[in-house]
N, C-alpha and C. Protein backbone atom coordinates (compact mmCIF):
# COMPACT_ATOMS: atom_id res chain seq x y z
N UNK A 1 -113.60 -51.39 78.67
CA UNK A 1 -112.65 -51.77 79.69
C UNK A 1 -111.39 -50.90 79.63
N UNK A 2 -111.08 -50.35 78.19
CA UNK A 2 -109.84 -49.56 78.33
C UNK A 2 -110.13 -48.11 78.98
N UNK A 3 -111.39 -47.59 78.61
CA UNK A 3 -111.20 -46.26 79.37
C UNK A 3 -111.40 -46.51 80.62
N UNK A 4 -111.66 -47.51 81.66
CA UNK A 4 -111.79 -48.01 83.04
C UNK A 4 -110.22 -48.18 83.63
N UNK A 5 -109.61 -48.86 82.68
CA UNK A 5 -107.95 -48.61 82.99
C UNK A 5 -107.40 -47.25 83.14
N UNK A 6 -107.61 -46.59 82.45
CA UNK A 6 -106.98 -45.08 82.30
C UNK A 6 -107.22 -44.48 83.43
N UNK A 7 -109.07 -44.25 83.51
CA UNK A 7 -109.08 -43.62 84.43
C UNK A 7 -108.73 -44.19 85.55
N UNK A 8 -108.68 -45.43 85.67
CA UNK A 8 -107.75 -45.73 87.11
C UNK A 8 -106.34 -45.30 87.59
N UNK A 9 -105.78 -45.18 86.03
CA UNK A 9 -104.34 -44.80 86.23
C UNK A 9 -104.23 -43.56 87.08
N UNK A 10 -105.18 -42.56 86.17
CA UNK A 10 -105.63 -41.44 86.24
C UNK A 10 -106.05 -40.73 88.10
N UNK A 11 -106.69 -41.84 88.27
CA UNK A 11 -107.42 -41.97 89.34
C UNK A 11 -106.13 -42.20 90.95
N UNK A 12 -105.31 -42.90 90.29
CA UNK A 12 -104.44 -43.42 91.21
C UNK A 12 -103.15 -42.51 91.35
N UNK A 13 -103.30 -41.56 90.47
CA UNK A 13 -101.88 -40.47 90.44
C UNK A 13 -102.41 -39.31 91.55
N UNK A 14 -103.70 -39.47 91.26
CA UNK A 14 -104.82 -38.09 91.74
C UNK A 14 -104.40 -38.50 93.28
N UNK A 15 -105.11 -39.56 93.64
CA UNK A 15 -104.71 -40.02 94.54
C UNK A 15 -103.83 -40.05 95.67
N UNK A 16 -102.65 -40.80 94.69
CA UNK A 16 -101.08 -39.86 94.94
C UNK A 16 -100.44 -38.66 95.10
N UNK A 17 -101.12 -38.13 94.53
CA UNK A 17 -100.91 -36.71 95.09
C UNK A 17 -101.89 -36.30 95.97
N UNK A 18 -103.13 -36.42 96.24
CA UNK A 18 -103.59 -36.33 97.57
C UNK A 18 -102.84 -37.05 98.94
N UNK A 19 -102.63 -37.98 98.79
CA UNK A 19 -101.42 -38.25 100.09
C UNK A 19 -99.89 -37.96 100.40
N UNK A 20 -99.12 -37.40 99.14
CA UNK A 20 -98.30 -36.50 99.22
C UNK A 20 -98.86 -35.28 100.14
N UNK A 21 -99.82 -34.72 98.95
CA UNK A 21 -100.59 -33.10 100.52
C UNK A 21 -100.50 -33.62 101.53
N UNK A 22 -100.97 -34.55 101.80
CA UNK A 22 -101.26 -35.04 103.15
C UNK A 22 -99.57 -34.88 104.48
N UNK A 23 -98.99 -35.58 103.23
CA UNK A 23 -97.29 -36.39 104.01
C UNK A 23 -96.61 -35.15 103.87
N UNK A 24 -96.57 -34.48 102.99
CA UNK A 24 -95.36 -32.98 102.80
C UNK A 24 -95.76 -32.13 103.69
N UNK A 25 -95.09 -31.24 104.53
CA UNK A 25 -95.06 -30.21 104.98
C UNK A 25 -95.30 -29.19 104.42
N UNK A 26 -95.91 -29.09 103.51
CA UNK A 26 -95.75 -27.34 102.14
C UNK A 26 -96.86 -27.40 102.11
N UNK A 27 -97.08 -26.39 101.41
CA UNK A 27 -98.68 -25.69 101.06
C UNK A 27 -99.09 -25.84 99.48
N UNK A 28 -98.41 -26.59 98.77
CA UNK A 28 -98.68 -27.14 97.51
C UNK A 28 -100.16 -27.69 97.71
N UNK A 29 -100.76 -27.58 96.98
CA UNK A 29 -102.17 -28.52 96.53
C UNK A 29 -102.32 -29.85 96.02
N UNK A 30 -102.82 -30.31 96.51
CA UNK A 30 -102.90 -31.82 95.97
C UNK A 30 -102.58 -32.25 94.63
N UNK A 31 -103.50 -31.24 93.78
CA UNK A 31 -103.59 -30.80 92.18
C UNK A 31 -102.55 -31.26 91.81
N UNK A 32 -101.43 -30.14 92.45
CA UNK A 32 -99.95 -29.47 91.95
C UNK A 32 -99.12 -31.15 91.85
N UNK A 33 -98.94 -31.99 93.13
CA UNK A 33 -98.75 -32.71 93.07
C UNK A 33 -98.97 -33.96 92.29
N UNK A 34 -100.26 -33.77 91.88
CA UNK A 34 -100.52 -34.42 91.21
C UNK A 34 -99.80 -34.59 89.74
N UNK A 35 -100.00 -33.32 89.09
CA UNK A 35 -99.45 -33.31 87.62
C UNK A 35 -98.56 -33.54 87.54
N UNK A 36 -97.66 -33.03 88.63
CA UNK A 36 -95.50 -33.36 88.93
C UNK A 36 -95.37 -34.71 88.69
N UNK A 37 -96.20 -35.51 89.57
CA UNK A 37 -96.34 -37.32 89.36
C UNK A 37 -96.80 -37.31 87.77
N UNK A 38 -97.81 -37.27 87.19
CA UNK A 38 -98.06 -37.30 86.02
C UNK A 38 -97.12 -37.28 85.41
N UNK A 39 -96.75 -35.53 85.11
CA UNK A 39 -95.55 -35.64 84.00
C UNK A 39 -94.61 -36.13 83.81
N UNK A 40 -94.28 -36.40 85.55
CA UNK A 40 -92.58 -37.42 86.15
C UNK A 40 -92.81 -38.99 85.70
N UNK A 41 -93.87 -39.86 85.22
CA UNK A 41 -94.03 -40.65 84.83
C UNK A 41 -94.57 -40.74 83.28
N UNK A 42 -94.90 -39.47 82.93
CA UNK A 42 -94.51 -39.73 81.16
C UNK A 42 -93.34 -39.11 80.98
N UNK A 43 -92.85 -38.57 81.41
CA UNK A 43 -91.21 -37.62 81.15
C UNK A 43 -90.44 -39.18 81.13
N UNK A 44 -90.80 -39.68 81.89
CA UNK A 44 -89.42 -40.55 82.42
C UNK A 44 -89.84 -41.71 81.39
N UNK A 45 -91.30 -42.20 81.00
CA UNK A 45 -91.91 -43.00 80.16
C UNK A 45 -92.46 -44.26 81.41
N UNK A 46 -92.07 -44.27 82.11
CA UNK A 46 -92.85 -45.40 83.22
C UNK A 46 -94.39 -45.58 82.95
N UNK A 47 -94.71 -44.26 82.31
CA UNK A 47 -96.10 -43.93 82.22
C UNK A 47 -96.05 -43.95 80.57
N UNK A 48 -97.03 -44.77 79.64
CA UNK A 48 -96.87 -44.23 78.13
C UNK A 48 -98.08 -43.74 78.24
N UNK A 49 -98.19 -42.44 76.98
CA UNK A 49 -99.29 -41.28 76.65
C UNK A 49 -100.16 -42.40 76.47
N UNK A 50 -100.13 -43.44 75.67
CA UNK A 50 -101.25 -44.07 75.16
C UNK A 50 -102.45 -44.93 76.17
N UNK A 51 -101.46 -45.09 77.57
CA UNK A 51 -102.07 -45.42 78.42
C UNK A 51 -103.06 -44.73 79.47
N UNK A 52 -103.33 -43.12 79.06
CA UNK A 52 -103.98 -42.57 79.60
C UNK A 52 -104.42 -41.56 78.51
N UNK A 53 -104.40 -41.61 77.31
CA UNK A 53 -104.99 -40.47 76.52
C UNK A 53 -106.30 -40.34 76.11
N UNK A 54 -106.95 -41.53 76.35
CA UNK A 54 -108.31 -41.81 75.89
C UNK A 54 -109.07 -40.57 76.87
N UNK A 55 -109.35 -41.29 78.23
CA UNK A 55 -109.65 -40.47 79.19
C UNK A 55 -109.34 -39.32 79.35
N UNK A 56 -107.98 -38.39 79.19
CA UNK A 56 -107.63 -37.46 79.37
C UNK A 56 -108.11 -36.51 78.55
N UNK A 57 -108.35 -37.23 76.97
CA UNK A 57 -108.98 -36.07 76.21
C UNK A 57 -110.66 -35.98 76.57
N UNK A 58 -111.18 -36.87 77.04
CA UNK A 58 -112.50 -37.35 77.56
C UNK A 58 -112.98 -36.01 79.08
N UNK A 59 -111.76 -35.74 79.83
CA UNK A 59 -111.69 -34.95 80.74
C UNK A 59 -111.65 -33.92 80.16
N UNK A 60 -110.73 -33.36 79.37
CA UNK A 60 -110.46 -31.79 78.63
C UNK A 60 -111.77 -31.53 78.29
N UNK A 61 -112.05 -32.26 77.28
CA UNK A 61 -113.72 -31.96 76.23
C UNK A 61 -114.25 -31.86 77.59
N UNK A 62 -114.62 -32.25 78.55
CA UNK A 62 -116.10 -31.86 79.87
C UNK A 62 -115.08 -31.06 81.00
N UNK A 63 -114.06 -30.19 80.52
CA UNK A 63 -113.42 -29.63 81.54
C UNK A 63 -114.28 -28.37 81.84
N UNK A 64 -115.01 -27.90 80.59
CA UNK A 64 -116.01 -26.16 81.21
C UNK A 64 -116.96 -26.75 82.28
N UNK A 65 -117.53 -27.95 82.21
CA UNK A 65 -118.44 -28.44 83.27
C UNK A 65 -117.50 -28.45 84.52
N UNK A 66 -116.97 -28.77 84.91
CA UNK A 66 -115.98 -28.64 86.02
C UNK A 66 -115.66 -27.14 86.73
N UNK A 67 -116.01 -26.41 85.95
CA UNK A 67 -115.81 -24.90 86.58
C UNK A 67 -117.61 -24.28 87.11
N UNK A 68 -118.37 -25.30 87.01
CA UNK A 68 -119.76 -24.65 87.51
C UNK A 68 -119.73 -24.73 88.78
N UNK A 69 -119.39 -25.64 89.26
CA UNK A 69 -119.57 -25.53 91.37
C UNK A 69 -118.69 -23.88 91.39
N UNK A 70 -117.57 -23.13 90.92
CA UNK A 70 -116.63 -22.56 91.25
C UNK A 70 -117.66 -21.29 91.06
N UNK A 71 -118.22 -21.37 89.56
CA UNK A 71 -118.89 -20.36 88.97
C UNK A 71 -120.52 -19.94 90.36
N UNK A 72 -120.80 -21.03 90.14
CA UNK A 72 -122.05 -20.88 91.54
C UNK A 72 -122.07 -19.78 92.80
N UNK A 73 -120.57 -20.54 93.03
CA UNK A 73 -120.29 -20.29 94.45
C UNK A 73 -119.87 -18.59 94.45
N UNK A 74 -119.23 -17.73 92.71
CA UNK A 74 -118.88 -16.27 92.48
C UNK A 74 -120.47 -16.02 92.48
N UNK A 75 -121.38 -16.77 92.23
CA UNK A 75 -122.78 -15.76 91.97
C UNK A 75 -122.98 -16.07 93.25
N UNK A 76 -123.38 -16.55 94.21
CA UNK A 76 -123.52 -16.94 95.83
C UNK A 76 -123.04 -15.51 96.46
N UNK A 77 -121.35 -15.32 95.99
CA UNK A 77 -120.70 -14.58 97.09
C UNK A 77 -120.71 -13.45 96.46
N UNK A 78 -121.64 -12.78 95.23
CA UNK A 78 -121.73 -11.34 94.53
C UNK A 78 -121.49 -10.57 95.06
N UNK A 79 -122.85 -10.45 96.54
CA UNK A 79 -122.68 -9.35 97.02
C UNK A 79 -121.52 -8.82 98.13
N UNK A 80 -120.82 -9.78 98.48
CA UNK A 80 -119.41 -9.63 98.87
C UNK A 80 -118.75 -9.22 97.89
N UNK A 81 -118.91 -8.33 96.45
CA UNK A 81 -117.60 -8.41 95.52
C UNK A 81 -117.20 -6.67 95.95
N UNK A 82 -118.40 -5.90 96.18
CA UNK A 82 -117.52 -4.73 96.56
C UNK A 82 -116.70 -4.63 97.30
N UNK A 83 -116.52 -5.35 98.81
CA UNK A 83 -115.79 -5.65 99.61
C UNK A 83 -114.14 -6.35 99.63
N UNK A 84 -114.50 -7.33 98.43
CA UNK A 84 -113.60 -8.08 98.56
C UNK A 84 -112.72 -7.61 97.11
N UNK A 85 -113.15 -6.24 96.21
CA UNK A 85 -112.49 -6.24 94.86
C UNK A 85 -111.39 -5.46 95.16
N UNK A 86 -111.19 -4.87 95.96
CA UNK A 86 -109.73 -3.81 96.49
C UNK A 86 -108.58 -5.08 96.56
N UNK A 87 -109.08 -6.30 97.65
CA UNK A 87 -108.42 -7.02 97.82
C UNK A 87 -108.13 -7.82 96.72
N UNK A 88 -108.78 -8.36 96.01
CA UNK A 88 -108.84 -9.50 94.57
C UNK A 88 -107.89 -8.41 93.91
N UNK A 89 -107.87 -7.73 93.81
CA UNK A 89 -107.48 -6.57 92.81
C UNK A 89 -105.97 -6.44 92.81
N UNK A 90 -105.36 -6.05 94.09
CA UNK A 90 -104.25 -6.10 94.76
C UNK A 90 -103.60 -7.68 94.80
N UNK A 91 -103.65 -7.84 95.38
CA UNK A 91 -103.37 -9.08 95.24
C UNK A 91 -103.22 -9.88 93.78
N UNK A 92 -104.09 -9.73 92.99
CA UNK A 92 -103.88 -10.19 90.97
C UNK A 92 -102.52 -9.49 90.71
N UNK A 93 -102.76 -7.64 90.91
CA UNK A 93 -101.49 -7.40 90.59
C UNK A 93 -100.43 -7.43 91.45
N UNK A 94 -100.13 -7.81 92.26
CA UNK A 94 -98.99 -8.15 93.47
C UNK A 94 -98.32 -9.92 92.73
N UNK A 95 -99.27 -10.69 92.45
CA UNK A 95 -99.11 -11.97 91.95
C UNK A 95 -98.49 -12.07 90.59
N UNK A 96 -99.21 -11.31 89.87
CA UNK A 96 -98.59 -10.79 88.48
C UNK A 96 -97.28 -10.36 88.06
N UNK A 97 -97.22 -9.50 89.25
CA UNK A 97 -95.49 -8.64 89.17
C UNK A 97 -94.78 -9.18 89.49
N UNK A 98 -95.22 -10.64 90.86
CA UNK A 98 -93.77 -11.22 91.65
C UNK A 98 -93.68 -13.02 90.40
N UNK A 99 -95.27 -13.20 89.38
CA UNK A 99 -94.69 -13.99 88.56
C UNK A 99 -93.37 -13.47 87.52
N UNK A 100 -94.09 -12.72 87.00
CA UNK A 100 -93.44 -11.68 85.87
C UNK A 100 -91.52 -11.56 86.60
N UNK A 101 -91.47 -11.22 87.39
CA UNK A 101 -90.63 -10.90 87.67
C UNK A 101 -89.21 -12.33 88.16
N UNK A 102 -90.26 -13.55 88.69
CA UNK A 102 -89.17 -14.39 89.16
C UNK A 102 -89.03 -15.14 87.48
N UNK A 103 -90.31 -15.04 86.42
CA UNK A 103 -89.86 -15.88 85.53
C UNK A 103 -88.79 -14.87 84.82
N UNK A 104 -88.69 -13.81 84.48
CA UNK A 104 -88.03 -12.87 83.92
C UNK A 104 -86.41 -13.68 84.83
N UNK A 105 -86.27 -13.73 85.83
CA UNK A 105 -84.92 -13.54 86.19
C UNK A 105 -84.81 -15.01 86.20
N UNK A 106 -85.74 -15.77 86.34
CA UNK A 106 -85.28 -17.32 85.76
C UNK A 106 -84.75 -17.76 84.36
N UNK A 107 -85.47 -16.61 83.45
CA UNK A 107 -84.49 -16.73 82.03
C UNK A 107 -83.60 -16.13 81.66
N UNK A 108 -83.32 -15.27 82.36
CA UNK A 108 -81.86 -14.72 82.11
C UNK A 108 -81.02 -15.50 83.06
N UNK A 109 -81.38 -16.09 83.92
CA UNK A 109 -80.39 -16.95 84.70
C UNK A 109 -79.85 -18.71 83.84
N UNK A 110 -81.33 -19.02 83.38
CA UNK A 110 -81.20 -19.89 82.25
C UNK A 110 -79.81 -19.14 81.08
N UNK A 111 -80.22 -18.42 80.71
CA UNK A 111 -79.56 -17.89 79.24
C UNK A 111 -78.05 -17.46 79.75
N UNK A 112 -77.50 -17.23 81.26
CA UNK A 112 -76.43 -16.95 81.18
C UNK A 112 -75.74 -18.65 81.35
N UNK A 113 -76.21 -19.49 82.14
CA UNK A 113 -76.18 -20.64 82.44
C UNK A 113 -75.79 -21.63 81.08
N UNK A 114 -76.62 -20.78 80.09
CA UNK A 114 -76.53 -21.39 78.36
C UNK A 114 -75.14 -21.24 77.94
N UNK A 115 -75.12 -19.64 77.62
CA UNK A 115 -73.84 -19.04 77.21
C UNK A 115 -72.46 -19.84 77.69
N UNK A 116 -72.65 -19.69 78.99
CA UNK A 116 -71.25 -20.01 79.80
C UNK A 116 -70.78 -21.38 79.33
N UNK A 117 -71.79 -22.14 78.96
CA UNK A 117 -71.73 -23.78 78.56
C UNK A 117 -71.55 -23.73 77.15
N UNK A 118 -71.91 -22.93 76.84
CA UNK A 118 -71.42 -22.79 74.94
C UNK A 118 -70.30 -22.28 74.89
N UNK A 119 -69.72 -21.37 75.71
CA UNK A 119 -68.43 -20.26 75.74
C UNK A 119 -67.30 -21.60 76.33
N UNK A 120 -67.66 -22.60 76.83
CA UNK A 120 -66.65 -23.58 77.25
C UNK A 120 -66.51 -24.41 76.83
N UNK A 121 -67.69 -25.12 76.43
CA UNK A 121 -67.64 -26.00 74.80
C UNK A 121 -66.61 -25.67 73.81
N UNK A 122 -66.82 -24.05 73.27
CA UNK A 122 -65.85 -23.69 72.27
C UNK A 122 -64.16 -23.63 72.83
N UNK A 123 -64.20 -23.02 73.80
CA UNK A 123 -62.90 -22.88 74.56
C UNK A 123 -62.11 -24.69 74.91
N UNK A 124 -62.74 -25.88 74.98
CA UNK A 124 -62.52 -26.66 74.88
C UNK A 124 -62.43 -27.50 73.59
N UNK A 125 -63.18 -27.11 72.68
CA UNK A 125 -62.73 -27.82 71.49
C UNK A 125 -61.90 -27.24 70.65
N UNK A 126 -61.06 -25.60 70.98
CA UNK A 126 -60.30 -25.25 70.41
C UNK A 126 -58.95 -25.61 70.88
């Protein structure tokens, strides 16, 4: 009965974030939504780990099974790969450079954001 709870919990966030996709205007994935709810309800604790960990590690352990419909469907579309590897290709590294690049300037924006709050801390307790 307890892993029937979980995965309901489980079941009902999934959920939730499928009708978010639905209600938001953005191009986020259901997925995406999903985990934001997840983590926003153990971050915050509304949600405790213990109430969904059974299942969750139950999901991880059979998570390679979950990638066979995906895997199928690359041997299906093979002979499309000459066609489509210029593009896959481009695009990996176009995705790569504009991650690389916004997390790069998100931590130096973090780290000046740090400083300035440590540099006023001290300037205030002196």
């Amino acid at each position: 009965m307890k892993y029937l709870a979980q995965l309901t919990i489980i079941l009902a966030v999934t959920l939730t974030g499928e009708v978010l996709s639905r209600l938001v205007p953005l191009p986020v994935p259901a997925s995406v939504y999903g985990m934001m709810l997840m983590f926003g309800l153990l971050a915050t604790g509304l949600l405790k780990l213990k109430q969904v960990r059974d299942v969750a590690l139950l999901l991880i352990e059979v998570m390679a099974v979950m990638f066979v419909p995906s895997s199928v469907m690359i041997v299906t579309l093979w002979p499309l790969a000459p066609e489509l590897l210029l593009a896959a290709g481009l695009l990996i590294c176009v995705g790569t450079l504009l991650v690389m690049t916004v997390t790069g300037h998100t931590t130096q924006a973090i780290q000046r954001l740090l400083r300035s709050r440590a540099g006023s801390a001290e300037a205030v307790a002196a």
